[in-house]
C-alpha atoms as a PDB file:
ATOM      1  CA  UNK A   1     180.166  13.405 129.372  1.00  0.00           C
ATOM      2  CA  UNK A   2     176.506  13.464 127.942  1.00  0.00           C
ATOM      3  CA  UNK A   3     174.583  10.837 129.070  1.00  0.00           C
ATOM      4  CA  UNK A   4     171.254  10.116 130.433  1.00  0.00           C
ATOM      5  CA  UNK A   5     170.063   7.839 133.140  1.00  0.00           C
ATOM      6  CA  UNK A   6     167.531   5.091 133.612  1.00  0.00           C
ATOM      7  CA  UNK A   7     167.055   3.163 136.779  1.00  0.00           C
ATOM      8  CA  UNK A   8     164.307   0.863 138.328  1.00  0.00           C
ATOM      9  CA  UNK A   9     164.293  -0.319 142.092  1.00  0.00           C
ATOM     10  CA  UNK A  10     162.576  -3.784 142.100  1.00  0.00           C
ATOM     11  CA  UNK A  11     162.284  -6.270 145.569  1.00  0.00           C
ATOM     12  CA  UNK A  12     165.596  -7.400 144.661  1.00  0.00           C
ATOM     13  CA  UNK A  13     167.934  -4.564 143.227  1.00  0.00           C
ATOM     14  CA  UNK A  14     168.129  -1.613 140.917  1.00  0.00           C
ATOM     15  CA  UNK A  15     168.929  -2.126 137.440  1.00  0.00           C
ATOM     16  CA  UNK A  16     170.873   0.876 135.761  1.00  0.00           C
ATOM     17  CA  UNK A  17     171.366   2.062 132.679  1.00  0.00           C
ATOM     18  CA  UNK A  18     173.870   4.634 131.577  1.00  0.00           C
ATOM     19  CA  UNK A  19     172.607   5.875 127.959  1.00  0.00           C
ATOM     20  CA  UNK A  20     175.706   7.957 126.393  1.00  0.00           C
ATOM     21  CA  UNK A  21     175.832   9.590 122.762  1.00  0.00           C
ATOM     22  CA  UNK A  22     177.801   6.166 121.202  1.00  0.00           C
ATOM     23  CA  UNK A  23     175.650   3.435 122.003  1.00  0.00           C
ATOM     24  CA  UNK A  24     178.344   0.911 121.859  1.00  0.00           C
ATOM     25  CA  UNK A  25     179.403   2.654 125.222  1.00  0.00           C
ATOM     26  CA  UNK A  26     176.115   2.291 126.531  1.00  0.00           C
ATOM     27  CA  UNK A  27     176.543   0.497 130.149  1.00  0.00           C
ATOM     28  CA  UNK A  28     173.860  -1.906 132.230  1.00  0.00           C
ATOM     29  CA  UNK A  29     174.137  -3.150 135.407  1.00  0.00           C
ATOM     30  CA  UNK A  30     172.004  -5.263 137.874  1.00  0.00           C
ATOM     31  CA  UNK A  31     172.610  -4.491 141.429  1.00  0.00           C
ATOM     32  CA  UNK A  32     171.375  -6.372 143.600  1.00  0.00           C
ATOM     33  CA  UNK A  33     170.726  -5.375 147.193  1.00  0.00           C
ATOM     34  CA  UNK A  34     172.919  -7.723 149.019  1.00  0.00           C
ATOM     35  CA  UNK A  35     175.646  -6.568 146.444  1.00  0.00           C
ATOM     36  CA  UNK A  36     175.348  -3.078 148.136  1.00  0.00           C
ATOM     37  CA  UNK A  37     178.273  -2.221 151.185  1.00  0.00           C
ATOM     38  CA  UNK A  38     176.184   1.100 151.954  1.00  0.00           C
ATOM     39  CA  UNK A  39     173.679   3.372 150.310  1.00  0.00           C
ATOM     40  CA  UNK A  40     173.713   7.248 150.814  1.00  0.00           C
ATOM     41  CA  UNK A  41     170.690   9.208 150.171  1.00  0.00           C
ATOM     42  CA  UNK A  42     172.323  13.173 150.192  1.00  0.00           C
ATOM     43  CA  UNK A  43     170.458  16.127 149.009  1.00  0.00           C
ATOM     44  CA  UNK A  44     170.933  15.755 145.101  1.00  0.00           C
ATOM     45  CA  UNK A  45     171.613  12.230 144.778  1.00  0.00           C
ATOM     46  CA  UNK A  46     171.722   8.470 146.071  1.00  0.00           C
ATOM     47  CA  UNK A  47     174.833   6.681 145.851  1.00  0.00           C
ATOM     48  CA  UNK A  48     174.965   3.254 145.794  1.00  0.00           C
ATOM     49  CA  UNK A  49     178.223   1.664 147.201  1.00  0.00           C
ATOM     50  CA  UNK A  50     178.820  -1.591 145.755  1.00  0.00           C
ATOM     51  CA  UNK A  51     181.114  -3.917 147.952  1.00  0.00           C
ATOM     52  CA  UNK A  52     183.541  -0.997 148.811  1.00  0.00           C
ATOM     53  CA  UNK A  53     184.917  -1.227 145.339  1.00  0.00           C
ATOM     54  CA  UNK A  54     182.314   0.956 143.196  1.00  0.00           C
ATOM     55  CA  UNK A  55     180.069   3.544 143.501  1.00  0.00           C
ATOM     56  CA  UNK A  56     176.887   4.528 141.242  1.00  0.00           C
ATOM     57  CA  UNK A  57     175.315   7.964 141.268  1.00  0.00           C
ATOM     58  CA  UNK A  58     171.959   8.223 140.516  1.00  0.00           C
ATOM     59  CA  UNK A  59     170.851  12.186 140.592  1.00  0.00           C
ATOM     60  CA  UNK A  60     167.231  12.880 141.880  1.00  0.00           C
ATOM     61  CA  UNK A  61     166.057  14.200 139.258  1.00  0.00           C
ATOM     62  CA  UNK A  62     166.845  10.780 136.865  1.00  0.00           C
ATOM     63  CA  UNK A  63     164.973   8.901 139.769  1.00  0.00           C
ATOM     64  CA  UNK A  64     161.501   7.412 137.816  1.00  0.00           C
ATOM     65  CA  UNK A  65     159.486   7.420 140.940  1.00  0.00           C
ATOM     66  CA  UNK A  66     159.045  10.623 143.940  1.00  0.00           C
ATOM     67  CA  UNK A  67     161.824  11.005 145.938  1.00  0.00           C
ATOM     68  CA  UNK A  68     159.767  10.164 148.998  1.00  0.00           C
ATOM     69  CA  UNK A  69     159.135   6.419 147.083  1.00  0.00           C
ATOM     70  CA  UNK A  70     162.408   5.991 146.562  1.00  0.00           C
ATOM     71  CA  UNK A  71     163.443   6.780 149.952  1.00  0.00           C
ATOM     72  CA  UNK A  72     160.449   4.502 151.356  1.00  0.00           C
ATOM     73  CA  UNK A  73     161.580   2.296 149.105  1.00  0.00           C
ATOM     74  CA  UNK A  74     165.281   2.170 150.119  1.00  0.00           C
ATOM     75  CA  UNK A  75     164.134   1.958 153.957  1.00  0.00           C
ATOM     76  CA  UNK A  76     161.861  -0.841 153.255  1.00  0.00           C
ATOM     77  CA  UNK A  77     165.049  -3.036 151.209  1.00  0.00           C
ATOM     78  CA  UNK A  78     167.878  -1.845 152.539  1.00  0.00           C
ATOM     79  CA  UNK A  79     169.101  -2.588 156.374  1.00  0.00           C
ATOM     80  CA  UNK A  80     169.128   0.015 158.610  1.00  0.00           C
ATOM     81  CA  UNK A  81     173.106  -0.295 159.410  1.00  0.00           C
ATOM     82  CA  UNK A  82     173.645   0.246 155.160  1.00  0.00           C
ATOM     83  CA  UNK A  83     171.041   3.147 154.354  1.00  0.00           C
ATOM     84  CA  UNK A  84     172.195   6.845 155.459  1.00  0.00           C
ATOM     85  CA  UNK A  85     169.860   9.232 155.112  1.00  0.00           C
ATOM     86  CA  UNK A  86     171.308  13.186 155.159  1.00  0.00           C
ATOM     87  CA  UNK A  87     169.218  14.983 153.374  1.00  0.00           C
END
């Protein structure tokens, strides 16, 4: 599949776009943080679990901010007993 990424963490969620090569598949979603059953933060990417039915993937390198904001970030929104950190 050949798509691209865009994401933005806000105060109250991500929003997340998945850009393929047929816009009319293009997909958007809001998640917001209380939405989230668990976040993972692993070596090459964060996944966001979304009320243990779903699961986004959101590489490093399509992050638009450092990976040290993002993880400051994620520490600063997220609970402590939802946010794994491994890498």
């Amino acid at each position: 599949v050949r798509a691209k990424q865009s994401n933005k963490f806000g105060k109250n969620g991500f929003v997340y776009d998945l850009l393929l090569d047929d816009p009319s598949e293009n997909e958007h979603q809001d998640i917001f943080y209380d939405e989230l059953d668990a976040v993972y933060v692993a070596k090459n990417a964060i996944y966001l679990y979304i009320e243990k039915r779903s699961t986004v993937i959101i590489p490093k390198r399509n992050l638009n901010i450092s990976v040290e904001e993002a993880e400051a970030f994620l520490k600063k929104y997220i609970p402590a007993q939802k946010l794994v950190i491994c890498a």
